[in-house]
PDB file of N, CA and C in Angstrom:
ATOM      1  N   UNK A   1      44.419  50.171 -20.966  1.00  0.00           N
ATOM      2  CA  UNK A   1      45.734  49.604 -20.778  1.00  0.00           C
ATOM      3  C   UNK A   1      46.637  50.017 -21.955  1.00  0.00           C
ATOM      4  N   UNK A   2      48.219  50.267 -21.732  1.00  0.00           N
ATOM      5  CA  UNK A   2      49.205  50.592 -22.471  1.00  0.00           C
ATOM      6  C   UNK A   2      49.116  49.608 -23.900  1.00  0.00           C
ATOM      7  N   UNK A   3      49.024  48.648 -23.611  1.00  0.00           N
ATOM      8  CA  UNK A   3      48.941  47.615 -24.523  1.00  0.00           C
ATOM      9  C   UNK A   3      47.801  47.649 -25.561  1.00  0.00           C
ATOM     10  N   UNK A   4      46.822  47.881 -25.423  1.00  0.00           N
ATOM     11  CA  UNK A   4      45.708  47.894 -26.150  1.00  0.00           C
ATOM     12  C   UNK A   4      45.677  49.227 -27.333  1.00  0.00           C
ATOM     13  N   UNK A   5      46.937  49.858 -27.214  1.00  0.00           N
ATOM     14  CA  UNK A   5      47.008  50.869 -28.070  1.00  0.00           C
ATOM     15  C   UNK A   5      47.684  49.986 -29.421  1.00  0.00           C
ATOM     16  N   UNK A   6      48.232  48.985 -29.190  1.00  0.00           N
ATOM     17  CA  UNK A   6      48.700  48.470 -30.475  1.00  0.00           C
ATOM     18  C   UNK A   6      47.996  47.447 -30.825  1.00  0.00           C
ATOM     19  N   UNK A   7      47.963  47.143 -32.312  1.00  0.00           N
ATOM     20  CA  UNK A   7      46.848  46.343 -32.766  1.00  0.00           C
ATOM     21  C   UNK A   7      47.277  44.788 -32.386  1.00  0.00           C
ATOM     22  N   UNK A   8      48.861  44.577 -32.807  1.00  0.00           N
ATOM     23  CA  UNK A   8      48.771  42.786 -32.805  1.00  0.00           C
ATOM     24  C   UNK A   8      50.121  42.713 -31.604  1.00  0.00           C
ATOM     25  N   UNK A   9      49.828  42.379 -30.172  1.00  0.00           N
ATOM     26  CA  UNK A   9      50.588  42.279 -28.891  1.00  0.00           C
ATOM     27  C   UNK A   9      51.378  40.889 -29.046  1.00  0.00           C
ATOM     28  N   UNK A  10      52.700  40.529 -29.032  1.00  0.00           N
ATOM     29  CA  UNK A  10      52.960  38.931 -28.889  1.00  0.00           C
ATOM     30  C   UNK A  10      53.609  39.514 -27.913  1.00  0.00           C
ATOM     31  N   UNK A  11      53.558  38.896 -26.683  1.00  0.00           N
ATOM     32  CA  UNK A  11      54.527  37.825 -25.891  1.00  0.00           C
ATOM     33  C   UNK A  11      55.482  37.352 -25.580  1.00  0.00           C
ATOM     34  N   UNK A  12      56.879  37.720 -25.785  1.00  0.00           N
ATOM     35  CA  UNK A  12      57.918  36.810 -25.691  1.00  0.00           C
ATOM     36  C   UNK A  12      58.432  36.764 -24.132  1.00  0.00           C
ATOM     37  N   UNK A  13      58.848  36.066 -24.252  1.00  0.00           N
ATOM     38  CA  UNK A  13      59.234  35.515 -22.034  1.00  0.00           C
ATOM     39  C   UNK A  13      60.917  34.778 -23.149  1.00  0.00           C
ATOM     40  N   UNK A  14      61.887  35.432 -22.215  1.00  0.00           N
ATOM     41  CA  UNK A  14      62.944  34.773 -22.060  1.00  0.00           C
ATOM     42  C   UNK A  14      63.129  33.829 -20.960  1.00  0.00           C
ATOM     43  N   UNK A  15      63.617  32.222 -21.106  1.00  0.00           N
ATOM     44  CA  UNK A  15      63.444  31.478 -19.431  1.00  0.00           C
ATOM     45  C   UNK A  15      64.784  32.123 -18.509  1.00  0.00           C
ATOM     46  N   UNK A  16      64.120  32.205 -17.229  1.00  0.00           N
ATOM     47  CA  UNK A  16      65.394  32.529 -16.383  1.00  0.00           C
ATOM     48  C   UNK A  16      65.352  34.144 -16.772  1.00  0.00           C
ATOM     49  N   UNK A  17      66.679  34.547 -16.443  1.00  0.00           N
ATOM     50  CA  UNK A  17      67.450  35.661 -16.964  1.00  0.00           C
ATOM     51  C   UNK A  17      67.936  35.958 -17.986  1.00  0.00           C
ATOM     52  N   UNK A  18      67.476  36.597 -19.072  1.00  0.00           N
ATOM     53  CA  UNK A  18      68.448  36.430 -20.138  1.00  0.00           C
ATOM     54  C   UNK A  18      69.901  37.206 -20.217  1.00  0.00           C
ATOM     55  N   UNK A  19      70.459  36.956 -20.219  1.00  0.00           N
ATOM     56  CA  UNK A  19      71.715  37.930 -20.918  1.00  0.00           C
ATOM     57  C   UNK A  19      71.723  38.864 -21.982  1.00  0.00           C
ATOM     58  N   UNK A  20      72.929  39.992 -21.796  1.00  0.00           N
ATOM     59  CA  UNK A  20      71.713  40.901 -23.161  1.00  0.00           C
ATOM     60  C   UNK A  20      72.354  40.089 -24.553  1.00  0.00           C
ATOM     61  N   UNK A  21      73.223  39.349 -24.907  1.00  0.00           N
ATOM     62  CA  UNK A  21      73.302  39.117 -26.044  1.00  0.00           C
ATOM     63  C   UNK A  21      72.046  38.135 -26.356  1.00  0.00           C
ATOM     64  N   UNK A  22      71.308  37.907 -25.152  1.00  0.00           N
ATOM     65  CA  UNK A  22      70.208  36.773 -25.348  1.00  0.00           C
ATOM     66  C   UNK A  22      68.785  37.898 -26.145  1.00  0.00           C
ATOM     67  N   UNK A  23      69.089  38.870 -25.419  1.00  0.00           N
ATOM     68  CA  UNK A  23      67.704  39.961 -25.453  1.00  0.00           C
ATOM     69  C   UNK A  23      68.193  40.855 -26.477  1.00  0.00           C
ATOM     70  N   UNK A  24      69.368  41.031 -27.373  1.00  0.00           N
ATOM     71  CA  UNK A  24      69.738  41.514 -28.672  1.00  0.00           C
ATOM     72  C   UNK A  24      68.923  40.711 -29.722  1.00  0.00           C
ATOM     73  N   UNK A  25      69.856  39.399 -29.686  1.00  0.00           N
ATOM     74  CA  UNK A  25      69.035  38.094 -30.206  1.00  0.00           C
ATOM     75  C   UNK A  25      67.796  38.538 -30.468  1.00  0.00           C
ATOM     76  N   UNK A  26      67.176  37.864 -29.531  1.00  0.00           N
ATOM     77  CA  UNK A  26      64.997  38.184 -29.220  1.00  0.00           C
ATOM     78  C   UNK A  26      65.335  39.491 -30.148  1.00  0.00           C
ATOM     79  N   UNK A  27      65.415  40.569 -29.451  1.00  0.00           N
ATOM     80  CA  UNK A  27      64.751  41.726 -30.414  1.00  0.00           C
ATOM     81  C   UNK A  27      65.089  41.758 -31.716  1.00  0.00           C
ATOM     82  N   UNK A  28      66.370  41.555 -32.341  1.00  0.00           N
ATOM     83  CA  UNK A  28      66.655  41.592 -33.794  1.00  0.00           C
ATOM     84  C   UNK A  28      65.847  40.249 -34.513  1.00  0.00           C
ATOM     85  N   UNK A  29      65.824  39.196 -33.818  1.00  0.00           N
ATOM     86  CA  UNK A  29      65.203  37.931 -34.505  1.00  0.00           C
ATOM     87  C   UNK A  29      63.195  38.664 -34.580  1.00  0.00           C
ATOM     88  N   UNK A  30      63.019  39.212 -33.914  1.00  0.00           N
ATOM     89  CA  UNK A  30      61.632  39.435 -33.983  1.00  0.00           C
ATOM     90  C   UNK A  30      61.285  40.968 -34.556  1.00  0.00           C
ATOM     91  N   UNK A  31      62.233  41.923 -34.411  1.00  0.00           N
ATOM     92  CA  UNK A  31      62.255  42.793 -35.666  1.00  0.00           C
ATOM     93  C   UNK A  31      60.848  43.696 -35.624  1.00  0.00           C
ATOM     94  N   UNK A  32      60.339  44.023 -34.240  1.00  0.00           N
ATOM     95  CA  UNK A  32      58.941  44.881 -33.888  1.00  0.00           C
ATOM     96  C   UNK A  32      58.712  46.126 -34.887  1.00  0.00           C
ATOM     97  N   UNK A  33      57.336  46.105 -35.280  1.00  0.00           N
ATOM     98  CA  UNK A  33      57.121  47.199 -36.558  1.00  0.00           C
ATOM     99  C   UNK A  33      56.692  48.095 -35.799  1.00  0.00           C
ATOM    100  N   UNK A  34      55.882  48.231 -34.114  1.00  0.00           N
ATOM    101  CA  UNK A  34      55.585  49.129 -33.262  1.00  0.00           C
ATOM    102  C   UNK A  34      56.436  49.807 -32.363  1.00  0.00           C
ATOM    103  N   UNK A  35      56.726  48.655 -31.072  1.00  0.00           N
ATOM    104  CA  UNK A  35      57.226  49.323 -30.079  1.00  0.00           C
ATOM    105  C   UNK A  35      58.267  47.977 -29.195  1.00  0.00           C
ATOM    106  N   UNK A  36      58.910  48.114 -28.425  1.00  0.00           N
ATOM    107  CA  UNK A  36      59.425  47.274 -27.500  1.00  0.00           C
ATOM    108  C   UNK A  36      59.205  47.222 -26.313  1.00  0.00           C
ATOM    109  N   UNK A  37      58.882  46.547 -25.835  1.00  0.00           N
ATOM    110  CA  UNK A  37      58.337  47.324 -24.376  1.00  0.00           C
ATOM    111  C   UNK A  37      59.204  46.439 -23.208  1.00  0.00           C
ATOM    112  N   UNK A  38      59.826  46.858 -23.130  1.00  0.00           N
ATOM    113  CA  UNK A  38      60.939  45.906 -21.670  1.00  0.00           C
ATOM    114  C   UNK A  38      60.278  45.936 -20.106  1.00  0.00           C
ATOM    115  N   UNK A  39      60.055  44.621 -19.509  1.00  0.00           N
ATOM    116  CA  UNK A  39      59.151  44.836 -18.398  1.00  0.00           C
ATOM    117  C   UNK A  39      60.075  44.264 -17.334  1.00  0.00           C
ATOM    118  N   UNK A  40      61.226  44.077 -17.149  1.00  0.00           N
ATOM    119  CA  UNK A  40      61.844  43.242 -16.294  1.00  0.00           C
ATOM    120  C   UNK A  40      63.248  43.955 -16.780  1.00  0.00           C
ATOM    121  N   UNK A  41      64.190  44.098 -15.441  1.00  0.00           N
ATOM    122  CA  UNK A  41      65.545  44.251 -16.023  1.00  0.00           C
ATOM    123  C   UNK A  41      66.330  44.811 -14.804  1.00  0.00           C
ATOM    124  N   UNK A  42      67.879  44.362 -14.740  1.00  0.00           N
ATOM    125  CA  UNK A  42      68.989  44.732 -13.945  1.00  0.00           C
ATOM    126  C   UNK A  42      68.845  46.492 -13.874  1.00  0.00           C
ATOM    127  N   UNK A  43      69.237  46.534 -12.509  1.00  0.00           N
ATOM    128  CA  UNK A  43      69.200  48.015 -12.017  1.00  0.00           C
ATOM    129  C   UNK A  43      70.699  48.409 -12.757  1.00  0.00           C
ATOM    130  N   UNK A  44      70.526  49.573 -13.511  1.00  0.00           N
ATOM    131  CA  UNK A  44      71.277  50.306 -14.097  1.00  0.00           C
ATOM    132  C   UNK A  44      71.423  49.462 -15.641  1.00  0.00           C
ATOM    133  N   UNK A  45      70.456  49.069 -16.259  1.00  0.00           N
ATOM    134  CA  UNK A  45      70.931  48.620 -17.158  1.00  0.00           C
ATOM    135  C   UNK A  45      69.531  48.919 -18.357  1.00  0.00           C
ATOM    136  N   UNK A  46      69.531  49.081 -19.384  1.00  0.00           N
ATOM    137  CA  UNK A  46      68.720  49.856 -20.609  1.00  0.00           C
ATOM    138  C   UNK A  46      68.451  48.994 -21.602  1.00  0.00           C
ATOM    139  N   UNK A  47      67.706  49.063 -22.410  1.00  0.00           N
ATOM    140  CA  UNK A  47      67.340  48.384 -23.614  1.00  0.00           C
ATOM    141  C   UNK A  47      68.426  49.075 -24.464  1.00  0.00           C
ATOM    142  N   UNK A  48      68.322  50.737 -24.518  1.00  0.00           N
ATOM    143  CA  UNK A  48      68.731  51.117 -25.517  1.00  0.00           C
ATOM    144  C   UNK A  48      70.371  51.132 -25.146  1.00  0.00           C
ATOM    145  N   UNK A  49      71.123  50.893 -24.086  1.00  0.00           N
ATOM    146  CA  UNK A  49      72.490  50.127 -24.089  1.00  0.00           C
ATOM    147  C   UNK A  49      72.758  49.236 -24.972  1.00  0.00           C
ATOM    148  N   UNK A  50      72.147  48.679 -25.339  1.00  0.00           N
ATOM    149  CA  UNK A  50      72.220  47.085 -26.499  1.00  0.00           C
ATOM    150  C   UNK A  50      72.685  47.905 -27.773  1.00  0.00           C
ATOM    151  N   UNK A  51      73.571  47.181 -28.361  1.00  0.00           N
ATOM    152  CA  UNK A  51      74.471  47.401 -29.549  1.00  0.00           C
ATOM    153  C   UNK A  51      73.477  47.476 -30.681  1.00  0.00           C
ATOM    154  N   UNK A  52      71.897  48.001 -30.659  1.00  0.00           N
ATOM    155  CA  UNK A  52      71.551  47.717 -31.970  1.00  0.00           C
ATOM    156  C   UNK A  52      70.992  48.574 -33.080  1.00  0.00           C
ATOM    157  N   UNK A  53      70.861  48.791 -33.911  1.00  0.00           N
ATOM    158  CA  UNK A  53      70.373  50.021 -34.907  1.00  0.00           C
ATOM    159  C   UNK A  53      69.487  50.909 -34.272  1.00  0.00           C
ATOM    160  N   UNK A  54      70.218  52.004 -35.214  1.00  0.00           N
ATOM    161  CA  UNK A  54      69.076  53.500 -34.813  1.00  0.00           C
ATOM    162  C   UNK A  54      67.216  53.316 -34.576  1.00  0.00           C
ATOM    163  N   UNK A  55      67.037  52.304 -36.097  1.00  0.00           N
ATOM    164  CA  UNK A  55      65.607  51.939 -36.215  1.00  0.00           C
ATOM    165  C   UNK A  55      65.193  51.035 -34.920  1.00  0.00           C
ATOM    166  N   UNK A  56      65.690  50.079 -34.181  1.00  0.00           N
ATOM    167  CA  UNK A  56      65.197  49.314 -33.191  1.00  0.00           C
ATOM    168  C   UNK A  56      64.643  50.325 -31.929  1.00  0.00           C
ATOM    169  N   UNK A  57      66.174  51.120 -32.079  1.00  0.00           N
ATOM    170  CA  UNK A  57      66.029  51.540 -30.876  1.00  0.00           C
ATOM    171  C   UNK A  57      65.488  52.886 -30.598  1.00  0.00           C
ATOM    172  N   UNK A  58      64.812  53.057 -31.463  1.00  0.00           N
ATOM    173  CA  UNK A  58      63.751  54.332 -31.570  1.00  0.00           C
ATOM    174  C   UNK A  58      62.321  53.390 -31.586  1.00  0.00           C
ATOM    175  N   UNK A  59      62.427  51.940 -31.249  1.00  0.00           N
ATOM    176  CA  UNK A  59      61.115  51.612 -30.900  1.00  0.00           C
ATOM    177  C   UNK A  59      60.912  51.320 -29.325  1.00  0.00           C
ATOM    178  N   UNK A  60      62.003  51.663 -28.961  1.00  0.00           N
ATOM    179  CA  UNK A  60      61.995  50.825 -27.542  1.00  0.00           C
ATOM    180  C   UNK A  60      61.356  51.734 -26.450  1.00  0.00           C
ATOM    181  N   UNK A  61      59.987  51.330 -26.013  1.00  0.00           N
ATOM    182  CA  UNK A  61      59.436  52.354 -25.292  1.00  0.00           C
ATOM    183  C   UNK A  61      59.594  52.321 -23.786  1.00  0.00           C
ATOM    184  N   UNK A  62      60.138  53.626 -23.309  1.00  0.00           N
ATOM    185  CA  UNK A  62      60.344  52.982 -21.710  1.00  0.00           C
ATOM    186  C   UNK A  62      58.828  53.650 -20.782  1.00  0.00           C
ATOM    187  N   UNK A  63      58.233  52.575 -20.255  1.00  0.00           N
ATOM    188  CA  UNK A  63      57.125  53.250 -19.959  1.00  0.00           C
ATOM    189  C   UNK A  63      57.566  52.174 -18.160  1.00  0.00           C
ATOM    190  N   UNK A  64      56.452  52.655 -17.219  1.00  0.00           N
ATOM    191  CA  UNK A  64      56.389  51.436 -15.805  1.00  0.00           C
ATOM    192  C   UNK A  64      55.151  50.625 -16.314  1.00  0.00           C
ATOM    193  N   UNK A  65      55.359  49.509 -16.207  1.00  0.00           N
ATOM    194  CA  UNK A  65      54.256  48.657 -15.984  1.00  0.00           C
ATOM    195  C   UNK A  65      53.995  47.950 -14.422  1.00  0.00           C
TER     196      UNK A  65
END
Protein backbone atom coordinates (compact mmCIF):
# COMPACT_ATOMS: atom_id res chain seq x y z
CA UNK A 1 0.00 0.00 0.00
CA UNK A 2 0.90 3.77 -0.93
CA UNK A 3 0.86 4.55 2.61
CA UNK A 4 3.18 2.19 4.11
CA UNK A 5 6.00 3.91 2.27
CA UNK A 6 6.01 6.58 4.97
CA UNK A 7 7.08 5.93 8.38
CA UNK A 8 4.55 7.98 10.77
CA UNK A 9 0.73 8.17 8.71
CA UNK A 10 -1.85 10.60 10.78
CA UNK A 11 -5.23 10.96 9.73
CA UNK A 12 -6.91 14.07 9.51
CA UNK A 13 -10.85 13.96 8.36
CA UNK A 14 -12.29 17.43 7.94
CA UNK A 15 -16.34 17.12 9.17
CA UNK A 16 -18.64 17.64 6.23
CA UNK A 17 -16.97 19.52 3.39
CA UNK A 18 -14.36 21.61 4.07
CA UNK A 19 -13.82 24.80 2.32
CA UNK A 20 -10.39 25.44 1.02
CA UNK A 21 -9.63 28.16 3.48
CA UNK A 22 -10.64 25.22 5.92
CA UNK A 23 -8.04 22.72 4.07
CA UNK A 24 -5.23 25.72 3.85
CA UNK A 25 -5.81 25.94 7.61
CA UNK A 26 -5.39 21.84 8.17
CA UNK A 27 -2.37 21.81 5.95
CA UNK A 28 -0.37 24.88 7.22
CA UNK A 29 -1.51 24.10 10.98
CA UNK A 30 -0.05 20.50 10.49
CA UNK A 31 2.99 21.48 8.42
CA UNK A 32 3.73 17.58 6.75
CA UNK A 33 7.63 16.77 6.70
CA UNK A 34 6.61 13.93 3.90
CA UNK A 35 3.81 14.19 1.68
CA UNK A 36 0.03 15.36 1.44
CA UNK A 37 -2.05 13.14 0.14
CA UNK A 38 -5.67 14.59 -0.80
CA UNK A 39 -8.31 11.76 -1.06
CA UNK A 40 -11.60 13.53 -1.57
CA UNK A 41 -12.27 16.75 -3.57
CA UNK A 42 -14.56 19.07 -5.98
CA UNK A 43 -14.23 18.26 -9.69
CA UNK A 44 -11.90 20.80 -11.10
CA UNK A 45 -10.40 21.80 -8.09
CA UNK A 46 -6.42 21.02 -6.74
CA UNK A 47 -4.55 21.03 -3.64
CA UNK A 48 -1.91 22.84 -5.31
CA UNK A 49 -4.63 25.81 -6.27
CA UNK A 50 -4.43 26.73 -2.50
CA UNK A 51 -2.52 29.96 -1.86
CA UNK A 52 0.34 28.20 -0.08
CA UNK A 53 4.26 28.08 -0.15
CA UNK A 54 6.53 26.59 -2.68
CA UNK A 55 7.69 24.07 0.27
CA UNK A 56 3.98 22.72 1.01
CA UNK A 57 3.23 22.41 -2.20
CA UNK A 58 5.99 20.38 -3.50
CA UNK A 59 4.66 17.90 -0.87
CA UNK A 60 1.37 17.47 -2.16
CA UNK A 61 1.22 14.13 -3.83
CA UNK A 62 -1.44 13.52 -6.39
CA UNK A 63 -1.74 9.86 -6.59
CA UNK A 64 -5.77 7.71 -6.99
CA UNK A 65 -6.63 6.03 -4.03
Amino acid sequence: MFRDAFQNVVDIHTSGHADRKTIKQVIETVNPKEAIIGIHKDKGQTLESLELSDEIKNKITNIKI
